[in-house]
Protein backbone atom coordinates (compact mmCIF):
# COMPACT_ATOMS: atom_id res chain seq x y z
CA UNK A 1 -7.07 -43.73 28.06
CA UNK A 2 -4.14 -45.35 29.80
CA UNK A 3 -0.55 -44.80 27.35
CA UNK A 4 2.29 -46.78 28.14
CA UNK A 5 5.66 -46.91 27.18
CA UNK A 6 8.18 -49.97 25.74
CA UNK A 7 11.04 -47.42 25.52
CA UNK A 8 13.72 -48.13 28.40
CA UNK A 9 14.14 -45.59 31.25
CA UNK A 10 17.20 -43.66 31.55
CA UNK A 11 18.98 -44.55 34.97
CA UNK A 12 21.86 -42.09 36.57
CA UNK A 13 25.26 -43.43 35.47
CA UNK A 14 27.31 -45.00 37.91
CA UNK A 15 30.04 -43.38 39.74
CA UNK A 16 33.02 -44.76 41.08
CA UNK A 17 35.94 -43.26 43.20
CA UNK A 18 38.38 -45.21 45.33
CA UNK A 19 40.72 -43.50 47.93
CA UNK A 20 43.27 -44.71 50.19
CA UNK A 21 43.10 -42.37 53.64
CA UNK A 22 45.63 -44.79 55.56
CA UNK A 23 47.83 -47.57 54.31
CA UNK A 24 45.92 -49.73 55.68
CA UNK A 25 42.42 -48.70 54.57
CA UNK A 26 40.56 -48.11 51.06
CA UNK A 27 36.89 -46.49 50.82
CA UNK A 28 35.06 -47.06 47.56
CA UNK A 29 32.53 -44.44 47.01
CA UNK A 30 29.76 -44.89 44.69
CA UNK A 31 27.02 -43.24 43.26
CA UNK A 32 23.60 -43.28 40.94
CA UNK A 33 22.69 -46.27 40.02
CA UNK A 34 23.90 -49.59 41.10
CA UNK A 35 21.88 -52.49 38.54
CA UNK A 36 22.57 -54.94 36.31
CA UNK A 37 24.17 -52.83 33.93
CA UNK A 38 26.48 -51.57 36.12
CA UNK A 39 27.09 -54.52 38.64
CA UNK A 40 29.77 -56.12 36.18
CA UNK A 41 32.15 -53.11 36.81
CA UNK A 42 31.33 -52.79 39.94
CA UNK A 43 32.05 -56.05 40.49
CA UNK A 44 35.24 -56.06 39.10
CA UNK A 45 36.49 -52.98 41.26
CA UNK A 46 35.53 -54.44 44.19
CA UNK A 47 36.97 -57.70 43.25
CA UNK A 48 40.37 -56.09 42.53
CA UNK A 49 40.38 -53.73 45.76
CA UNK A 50 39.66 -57.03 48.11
CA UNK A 51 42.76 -58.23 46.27
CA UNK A 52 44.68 -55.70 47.28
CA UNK A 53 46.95 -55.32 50.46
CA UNK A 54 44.55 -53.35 52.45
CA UNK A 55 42.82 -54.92 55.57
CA UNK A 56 40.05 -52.60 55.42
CA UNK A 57 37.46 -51.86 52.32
CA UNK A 58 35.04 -49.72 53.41
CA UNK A 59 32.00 -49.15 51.00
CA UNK A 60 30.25 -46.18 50.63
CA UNK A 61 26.87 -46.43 49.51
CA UNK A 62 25.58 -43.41 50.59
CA UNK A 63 24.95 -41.58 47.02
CA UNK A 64 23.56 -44.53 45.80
CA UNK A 65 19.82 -43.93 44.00
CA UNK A 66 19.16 -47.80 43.28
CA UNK A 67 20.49 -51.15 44.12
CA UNK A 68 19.18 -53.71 41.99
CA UNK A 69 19.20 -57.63 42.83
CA UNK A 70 22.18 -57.85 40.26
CA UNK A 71 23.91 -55.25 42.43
CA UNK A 72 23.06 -57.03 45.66
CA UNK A 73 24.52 -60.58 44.35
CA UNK A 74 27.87 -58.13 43.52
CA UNK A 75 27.99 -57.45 47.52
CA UNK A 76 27.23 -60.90 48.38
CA UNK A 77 29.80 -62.31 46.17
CA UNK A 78 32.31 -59.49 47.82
CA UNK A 79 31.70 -60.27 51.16
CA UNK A 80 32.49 -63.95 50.72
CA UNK A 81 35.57 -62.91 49.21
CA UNK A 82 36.50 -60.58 51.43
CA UNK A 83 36.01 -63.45 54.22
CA UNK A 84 38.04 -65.78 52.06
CA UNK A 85 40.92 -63.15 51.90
CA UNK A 86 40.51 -61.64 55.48
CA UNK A 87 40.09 -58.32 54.78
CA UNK A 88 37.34 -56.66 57.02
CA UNK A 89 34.46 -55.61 54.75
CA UNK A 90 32.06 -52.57 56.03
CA UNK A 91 28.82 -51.16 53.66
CA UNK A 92 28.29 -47.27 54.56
CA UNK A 93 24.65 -47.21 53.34
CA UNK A 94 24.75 -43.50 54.99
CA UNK A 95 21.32 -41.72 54.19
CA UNK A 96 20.56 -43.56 50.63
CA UNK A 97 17.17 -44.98 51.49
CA UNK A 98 17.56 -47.10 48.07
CA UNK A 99 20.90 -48.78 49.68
CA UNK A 100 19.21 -49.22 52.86
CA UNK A 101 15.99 -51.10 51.86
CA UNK A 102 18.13 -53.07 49.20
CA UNK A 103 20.22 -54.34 51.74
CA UNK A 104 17.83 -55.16 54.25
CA UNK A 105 15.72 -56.96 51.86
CA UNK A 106 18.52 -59.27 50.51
CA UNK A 107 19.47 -59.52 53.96
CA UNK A 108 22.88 -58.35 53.71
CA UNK A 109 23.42 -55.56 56.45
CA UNK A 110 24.59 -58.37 59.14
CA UNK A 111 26.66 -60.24 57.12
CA UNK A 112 28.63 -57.24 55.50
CA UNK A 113 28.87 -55.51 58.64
CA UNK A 114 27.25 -52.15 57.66
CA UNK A 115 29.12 -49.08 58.85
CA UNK A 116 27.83 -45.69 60.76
C-alpha cells in the first residue's frame, strides 16, 4: 500500500543578514531555503544593496539548504544588474552542496563570478 500526501512540505525559513566589513564592501549572508516563496525578498534586498554605493556585494550562500529555479532567476537578474551598475558581484556557495549544484545547473557560477 503506497500513501501519499497533498499537504505542502514545510521548508526552513529564509535568513537574511547584510554587513558592511569595509566602506567599500557589503556581504549578504543567507540561509535555509532560497525558492519561490522567498525569491521576491530576496530579490528585493539584493536589488537595493546593488543600488547602493558599494563596489563590492559579495553573496554568501554557504548556509543555504535549497535554491530553487525562482531563486536562480533572482541571481541572474542580480548579476545583470550588478553589470549594469558596475559593482563587482561574487556568489560564496562555500560548502552548501544545494547552492553548488543549483548554480552549476543554471549555469551561473561563471557569470557571477563565484567566490572561495
Amino acid at each position: 500500500m503506497t500513501v501519499t500526501s497533498s499537504a505542502p512540505v514545510a521548508t526552513e525559513p529564509l535568513r537574511v543578514s547584510v554587513r558592511r566589513p569595509h566602506a567599500r564592501t557589503v556581504v549578504v549572508e543567507v540561509s535555509g531555503a532560497m525558492d519561490s516563496a522567498t525569491a521576491p525578498r530576496l530579490e528585493e534586498l539584493l536589488t537595493s544593496r546593488l543600488r547602493s554605493a558599494a563596489p563590492l556585494l559579495i553573496l554568501d550562500l554557504s548556509g543555504v539548504s535549497s535554491l530553487s529555479s525562482a531563486a536562480a532567476g533572482v541571481l541572474t537578474r542580480a548579476s545583470l544588474l550588478a553589470q549594469q551598475r558596475g559593482v563587482a558581484l561574487r556568489v560564496a556557495p562555500g560548502a552548501s552542496h544545494a547552492a553548488m549544484r543549483a548554480l552549476d545547473a543554471a549555469g551561473l557560477t561563471t557569470p557571477l563570478s563565484a567566490a572561495v
